[in-house]
Protein backbone atom coordinates (compact mmCIF):
# COMPACT_ATOMS: atom_id res chain seq x y z
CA UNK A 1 76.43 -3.13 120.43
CA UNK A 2 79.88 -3.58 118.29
CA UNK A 3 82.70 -1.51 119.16
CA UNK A 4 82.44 0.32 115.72
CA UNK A 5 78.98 1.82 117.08
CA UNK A 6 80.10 2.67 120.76
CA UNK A 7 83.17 4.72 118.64
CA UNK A 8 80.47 6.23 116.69
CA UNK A 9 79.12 7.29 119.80
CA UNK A 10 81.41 8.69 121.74
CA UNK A 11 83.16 10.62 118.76
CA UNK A 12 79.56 12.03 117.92
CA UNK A 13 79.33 12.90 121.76
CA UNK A 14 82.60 14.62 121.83
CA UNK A 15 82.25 16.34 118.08
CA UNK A 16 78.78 17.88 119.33
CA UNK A 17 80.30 19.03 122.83
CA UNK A 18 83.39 20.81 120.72
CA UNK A 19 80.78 22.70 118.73
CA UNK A 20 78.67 23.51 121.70
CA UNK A 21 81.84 24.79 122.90
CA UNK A 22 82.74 26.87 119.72
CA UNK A 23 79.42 28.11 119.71
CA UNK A 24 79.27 29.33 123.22
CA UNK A 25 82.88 31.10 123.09
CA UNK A 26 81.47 32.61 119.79
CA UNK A 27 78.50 34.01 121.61
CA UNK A 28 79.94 35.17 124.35
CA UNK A 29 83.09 36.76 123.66
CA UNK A 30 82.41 39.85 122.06
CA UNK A 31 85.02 42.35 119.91
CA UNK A 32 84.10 45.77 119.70
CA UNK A 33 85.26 47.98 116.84
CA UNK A 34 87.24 51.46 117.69
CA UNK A 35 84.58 54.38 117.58
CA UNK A 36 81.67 52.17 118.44
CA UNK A 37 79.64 50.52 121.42
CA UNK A 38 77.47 47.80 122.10
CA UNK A 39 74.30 48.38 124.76
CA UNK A 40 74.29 44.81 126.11
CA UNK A 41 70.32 44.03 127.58
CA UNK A 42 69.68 40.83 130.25
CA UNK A 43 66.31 39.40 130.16
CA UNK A 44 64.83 42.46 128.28
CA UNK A 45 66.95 45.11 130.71
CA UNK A 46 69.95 46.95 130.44
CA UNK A 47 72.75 45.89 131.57
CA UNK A 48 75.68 47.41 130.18
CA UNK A 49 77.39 49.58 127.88
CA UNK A 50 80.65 47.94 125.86
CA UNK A 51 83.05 49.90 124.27
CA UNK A 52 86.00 49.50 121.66
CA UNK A 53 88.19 45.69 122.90
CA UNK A 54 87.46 42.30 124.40
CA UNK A 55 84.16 41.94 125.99
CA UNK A 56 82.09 38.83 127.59
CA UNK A 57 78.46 37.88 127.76
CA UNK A 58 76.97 35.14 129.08
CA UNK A 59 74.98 32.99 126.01
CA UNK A 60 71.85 33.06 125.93
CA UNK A 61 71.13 35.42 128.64
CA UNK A 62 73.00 38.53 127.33
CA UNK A 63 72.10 40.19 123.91
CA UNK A 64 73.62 43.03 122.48
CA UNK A 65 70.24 44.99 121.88
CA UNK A 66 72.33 48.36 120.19
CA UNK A 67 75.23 49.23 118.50
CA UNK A 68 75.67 52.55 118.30
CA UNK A 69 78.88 54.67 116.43
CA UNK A 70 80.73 57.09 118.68
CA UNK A 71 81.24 59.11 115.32
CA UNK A 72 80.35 62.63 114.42
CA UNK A 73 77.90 62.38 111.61
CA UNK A 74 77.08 65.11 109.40
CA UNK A 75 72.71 65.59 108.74
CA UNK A 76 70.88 67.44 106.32
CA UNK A 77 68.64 69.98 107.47
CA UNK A 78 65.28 69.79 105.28
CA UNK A 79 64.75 72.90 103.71
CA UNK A 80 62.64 74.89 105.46
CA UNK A 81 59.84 78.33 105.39
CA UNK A 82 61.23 81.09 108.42
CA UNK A 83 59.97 84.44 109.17
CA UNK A 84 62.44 87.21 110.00
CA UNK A 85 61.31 89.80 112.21
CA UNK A 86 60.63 92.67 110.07
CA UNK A 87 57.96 89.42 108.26
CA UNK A 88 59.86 88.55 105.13
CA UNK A 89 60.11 84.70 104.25
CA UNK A 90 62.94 82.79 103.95
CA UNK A 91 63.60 79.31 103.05
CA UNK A 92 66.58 78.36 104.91
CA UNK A 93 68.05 74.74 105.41
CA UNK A 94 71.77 73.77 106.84
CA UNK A 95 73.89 71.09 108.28
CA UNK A 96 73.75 69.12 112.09
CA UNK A 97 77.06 67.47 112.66
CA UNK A 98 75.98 65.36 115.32
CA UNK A 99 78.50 63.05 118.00
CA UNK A 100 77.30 60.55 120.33
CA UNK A 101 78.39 61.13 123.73
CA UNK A 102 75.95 58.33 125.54
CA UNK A 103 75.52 55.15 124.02
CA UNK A 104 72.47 54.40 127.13
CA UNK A 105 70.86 58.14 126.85
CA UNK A 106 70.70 57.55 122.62
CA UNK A 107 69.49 54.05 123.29
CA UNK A 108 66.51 54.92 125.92
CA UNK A 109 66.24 58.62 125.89
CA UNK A 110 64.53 58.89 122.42
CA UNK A 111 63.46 56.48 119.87
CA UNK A 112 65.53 58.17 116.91
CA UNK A 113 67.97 60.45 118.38
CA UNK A 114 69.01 61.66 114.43
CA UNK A 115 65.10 62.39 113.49
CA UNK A 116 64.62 64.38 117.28
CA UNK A 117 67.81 66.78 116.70
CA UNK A 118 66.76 67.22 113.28
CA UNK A 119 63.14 68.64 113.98
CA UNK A 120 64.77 70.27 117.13
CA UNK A 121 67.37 72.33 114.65
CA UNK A 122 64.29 73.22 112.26
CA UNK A 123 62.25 74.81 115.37
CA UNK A 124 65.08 76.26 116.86
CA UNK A 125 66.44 77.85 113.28
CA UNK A 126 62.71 79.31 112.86
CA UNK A 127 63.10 80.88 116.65
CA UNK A 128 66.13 82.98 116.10
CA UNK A 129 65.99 83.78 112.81
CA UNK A 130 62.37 85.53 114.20
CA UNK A 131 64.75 87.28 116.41
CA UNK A 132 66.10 89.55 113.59
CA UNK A 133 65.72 91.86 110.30
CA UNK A 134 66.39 90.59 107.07
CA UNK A 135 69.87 92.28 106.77
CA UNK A 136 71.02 90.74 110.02
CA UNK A 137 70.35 87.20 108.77
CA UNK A 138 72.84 87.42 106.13
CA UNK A 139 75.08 89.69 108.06
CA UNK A 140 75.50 87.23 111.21
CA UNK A 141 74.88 83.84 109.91
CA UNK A 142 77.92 82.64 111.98
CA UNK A 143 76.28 83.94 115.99
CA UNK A 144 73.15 82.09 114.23
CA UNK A 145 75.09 79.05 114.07
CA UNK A 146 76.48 79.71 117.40
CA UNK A 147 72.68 80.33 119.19
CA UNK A 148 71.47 77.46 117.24
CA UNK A 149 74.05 74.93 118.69
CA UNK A 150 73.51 76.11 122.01
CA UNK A 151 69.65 75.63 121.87
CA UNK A 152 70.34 72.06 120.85
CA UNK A 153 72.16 71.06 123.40
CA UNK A 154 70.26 72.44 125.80
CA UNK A 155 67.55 70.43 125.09
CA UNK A 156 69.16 67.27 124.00
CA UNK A 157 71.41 67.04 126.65
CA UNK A 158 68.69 63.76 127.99
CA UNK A 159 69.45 61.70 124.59
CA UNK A 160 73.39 61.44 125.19
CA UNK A 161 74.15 63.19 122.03
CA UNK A 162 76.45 66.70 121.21
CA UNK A 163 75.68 68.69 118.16
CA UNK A 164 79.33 69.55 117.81
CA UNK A 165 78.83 72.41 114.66
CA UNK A 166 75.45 73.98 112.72
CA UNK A 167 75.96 75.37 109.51
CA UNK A 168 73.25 77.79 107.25
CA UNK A 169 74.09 76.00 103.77
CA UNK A 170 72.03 78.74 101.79
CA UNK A 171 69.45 81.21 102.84
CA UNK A 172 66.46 82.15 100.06
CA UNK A 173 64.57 85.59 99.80
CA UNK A 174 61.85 85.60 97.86
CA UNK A 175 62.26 86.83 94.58
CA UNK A 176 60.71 90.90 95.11
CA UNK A 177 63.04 91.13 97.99
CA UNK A 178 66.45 89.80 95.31
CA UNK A 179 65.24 92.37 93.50
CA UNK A 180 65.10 95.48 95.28
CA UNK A 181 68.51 94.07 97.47
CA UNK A 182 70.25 94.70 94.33
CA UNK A 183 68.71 97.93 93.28
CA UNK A 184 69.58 98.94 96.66
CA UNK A 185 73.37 97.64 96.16
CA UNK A 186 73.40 99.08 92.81
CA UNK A 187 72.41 102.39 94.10
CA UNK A 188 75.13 101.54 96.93
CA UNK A 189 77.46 101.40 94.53
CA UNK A 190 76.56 104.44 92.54
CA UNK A 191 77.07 106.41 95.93
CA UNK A 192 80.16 104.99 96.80
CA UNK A 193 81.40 106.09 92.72
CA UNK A 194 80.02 109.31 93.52
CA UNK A 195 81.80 109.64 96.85
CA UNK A 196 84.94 108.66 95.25
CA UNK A 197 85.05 111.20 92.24
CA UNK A 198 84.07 114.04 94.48
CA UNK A 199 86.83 113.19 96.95
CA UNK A 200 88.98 112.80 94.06
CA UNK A 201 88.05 116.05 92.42
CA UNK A 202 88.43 117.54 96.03
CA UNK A 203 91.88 116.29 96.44
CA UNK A 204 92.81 117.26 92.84
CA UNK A 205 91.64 120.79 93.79
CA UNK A 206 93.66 121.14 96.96
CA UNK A 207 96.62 119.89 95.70
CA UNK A 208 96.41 122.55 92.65
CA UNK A 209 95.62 125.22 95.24
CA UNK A 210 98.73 123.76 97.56
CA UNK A 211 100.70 123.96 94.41
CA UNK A 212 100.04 127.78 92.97
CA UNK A 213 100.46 128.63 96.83
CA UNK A 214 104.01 126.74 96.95
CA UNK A 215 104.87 128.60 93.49
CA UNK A 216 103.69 131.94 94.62
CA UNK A 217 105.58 131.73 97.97
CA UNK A 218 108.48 131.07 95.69
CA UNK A 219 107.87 133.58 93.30
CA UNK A 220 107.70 136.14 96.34
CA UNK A 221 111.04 134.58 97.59
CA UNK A 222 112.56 134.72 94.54
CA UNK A 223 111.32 138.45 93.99
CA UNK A 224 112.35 139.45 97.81
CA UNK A 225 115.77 137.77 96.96
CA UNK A 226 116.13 139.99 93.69
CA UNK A 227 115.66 143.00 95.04
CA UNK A 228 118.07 142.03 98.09
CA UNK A 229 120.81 141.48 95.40
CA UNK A 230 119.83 144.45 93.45
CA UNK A 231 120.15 146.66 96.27
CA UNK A 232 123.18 144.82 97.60
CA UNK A 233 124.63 145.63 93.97
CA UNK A 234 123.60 148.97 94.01
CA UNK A 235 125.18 149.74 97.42
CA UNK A 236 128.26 148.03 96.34
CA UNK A 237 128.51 150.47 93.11
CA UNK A 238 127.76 153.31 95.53
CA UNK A 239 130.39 152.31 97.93
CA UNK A 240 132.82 151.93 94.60
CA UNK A 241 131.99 154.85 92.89
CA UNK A 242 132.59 157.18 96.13
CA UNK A 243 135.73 154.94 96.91
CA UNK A 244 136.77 155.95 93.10
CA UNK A 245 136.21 159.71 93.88
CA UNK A 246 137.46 160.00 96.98
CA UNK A 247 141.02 158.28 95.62
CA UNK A 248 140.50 160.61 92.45
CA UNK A 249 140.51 163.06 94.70
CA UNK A 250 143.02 162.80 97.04
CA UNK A 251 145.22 161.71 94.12
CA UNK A 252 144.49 165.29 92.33
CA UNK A 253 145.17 166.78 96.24
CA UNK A 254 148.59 165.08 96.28
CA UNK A 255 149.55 166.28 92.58
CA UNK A 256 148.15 169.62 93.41
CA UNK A 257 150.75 170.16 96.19
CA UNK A 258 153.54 169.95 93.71
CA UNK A 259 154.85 172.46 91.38
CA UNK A 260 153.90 170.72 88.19
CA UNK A 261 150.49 170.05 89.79
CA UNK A 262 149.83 173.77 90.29
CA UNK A 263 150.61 174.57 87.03
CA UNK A 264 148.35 171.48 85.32
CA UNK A 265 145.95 172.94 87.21
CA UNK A 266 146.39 176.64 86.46
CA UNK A 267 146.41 174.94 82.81
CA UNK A 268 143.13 173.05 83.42
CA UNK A 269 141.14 176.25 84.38
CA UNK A 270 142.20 178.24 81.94
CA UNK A 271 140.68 176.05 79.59
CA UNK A 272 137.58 175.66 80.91
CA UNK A 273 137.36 179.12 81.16
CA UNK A 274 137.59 179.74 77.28
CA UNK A 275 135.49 176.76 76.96
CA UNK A 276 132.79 178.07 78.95
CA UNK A 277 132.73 181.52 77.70
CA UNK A 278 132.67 179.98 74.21
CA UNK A 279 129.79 178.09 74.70
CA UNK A 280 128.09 181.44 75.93
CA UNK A 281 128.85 183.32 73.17
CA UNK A 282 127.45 180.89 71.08
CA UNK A 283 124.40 179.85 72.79
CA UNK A 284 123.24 182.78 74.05
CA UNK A 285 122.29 186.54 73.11
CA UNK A 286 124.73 187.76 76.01
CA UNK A 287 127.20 189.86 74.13
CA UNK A 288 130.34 189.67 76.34
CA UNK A 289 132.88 192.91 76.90
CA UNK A 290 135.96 192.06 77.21
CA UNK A 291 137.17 193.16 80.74
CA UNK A 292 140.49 192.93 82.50
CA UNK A 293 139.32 191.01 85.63
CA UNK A 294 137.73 188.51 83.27
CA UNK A 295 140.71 187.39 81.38
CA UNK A 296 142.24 183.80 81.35
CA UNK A 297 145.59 185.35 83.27
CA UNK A 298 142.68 186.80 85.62
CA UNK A 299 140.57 183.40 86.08
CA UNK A 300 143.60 181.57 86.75
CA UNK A 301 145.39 183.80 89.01
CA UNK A 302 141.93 184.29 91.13
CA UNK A 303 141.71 180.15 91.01
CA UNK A 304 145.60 179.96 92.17
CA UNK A 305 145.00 182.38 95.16
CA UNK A 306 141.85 179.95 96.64
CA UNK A 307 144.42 177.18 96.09
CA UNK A 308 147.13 178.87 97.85
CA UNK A 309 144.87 179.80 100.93
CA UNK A 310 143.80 176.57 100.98
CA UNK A 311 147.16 174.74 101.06
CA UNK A 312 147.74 177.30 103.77
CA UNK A 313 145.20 176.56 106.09
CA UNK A 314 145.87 172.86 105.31
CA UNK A 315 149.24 173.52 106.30
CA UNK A 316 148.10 175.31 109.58
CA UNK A 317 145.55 172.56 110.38
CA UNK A 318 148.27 170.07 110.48
């Protein structure tokens, strides 16, 4: 053997080692991806769970037999027949969002942890929508939701999984029960109009009653503040007209105390005295004598004698 062939050798030898190597580092170091996890198996049996870094195995002997995604997925719920309680059908489906919480439970606890919550969800929806009427479903789709999620978990709790949110996507009456929903909102609707005129007209009514009350009161006021004035008025011109005679008055009592008074006054009567016995003569069938007493210089002196006693015991009451 040349030299060329022992080189051969040994850098064959040494190129196949450095592959060997490469190949075991490659198999056995192990980078996990954020949000997932490897279930690592040893002669057929778990051994461990690897999550998101740097992670070892020995070749050969370790596999990775799962890799499962820490995710929360969101699964269709197949469409699906449900009986309410008052027996109407429904055809309901929805949406699982599903996260897994146990990368060993999902691996081992069920073969197909997706296809086992999704049957569970169906059976469970079908259970409490029995519960209720038809009205309710619609009414409180979101404590269906609610009661649906909690069945779930309660029973998947041994697969490592969390059904984080349930959602009723649509809910399907059959057709006879569409119709008479919307007679019945239709009629709903009528009522409510109904309600609302008649309130209306009610309202309209009170406020035209409030209103001819309002301008009656203030008619009354109005009247009861009238006649306050008018009387106020007329006791005013009362008041004036006796304050008028009773200075008209003691004006003609001052003037008659004077000289020139007495004789305006002795002038004044015997006018009226011719006056009045000419209205009688011509008015009436009384045919008047003449007679001393009755003459003007009579009438006046008569009239000058009250006056005189009556300054006199004016005088005397002073």
């Amino acid at each position: 053997m040349d030299i060329n062939e022992l080189m051969n050798i040994i850098f064959n030898f040494w190129t196949g080692l450095a592959l060997l190597i490469i190949i075991l580092v490659k198999s056995s170091v192990k980078f996990v991806p954020q949000n997932r996890a490897y279930v690592v198996e040893r002669f057929g049996k778990y051994q461990k769970s690897m999550t998101a870094g740097l992670n070892i195995l020995i070749p050969f002997i370790d596999k990775v037999a799962y890799d499962q995604s820490l995710k929360e997925h969101a699964y269709d719920v197949p469409s699906q027949s449900a009986i309410t309680k008052d027996n109407i059908s429904l055809i309901v489906d929805g949406v699982l969002y599903i996260k897994l919480l146990d990368p060993y439970k999902a691996s081992y606890g069920v073969d197909d942890y997706v296809y086992a919550v999704t049957q569970l969800a169906q059976t469970t929806m079908r259970s409490e929508i029995g519960k209720i009427d038809l009205d309710k479903t619609f009414e409180e789709r979101e404590s269906l939701n609610v009661n649906i999620v909690n069945a779930i978990n309660a029973a998947s709790e041994p697969w490592g999984i969390q059904v984080m949110r349930y959602e009723i996507k649509d809910i399907e009456p059959p057709r006879t029960i569409l119709d008479a929903m919307e007679r019945q909102m239709k009629a709903e609707r009528e009522k409510r109009a109904t309600i609302l005129e008649s309130e209306g007209q009610r309202q309209s009514a009170i406020n035209v009653a409030e209103g001819d009350k309002q301008a009656q009161v203030l008619a009354a006021e109005a009247d009861k503040a009238e006649q306050i004035l008018r009387a106020q008025g007329e006791a005013e011109a009362i008041i004036a007209v006796a304050d008028a005679k009773a200075k008209a008055l003691e004006t003609v009592g001052q003037i008659a105390n004077t000289a020139e008074g007495q004789k305006a006054i002795q002038l004044e009567l015997a006018d009226k005295a011719i006056i009045a016995k000419e209205k009688i003569a011509k008015e009436s069938t009384v045919v008047l004598l003449p007679d001393g007493n009755s003459s003007p210089a009579n009438v006046v002196a008569e009239a000058m004698t009250i006056i005189n006693t009556l300054n006199a015991n004016k005088n005397v009451t002073s």
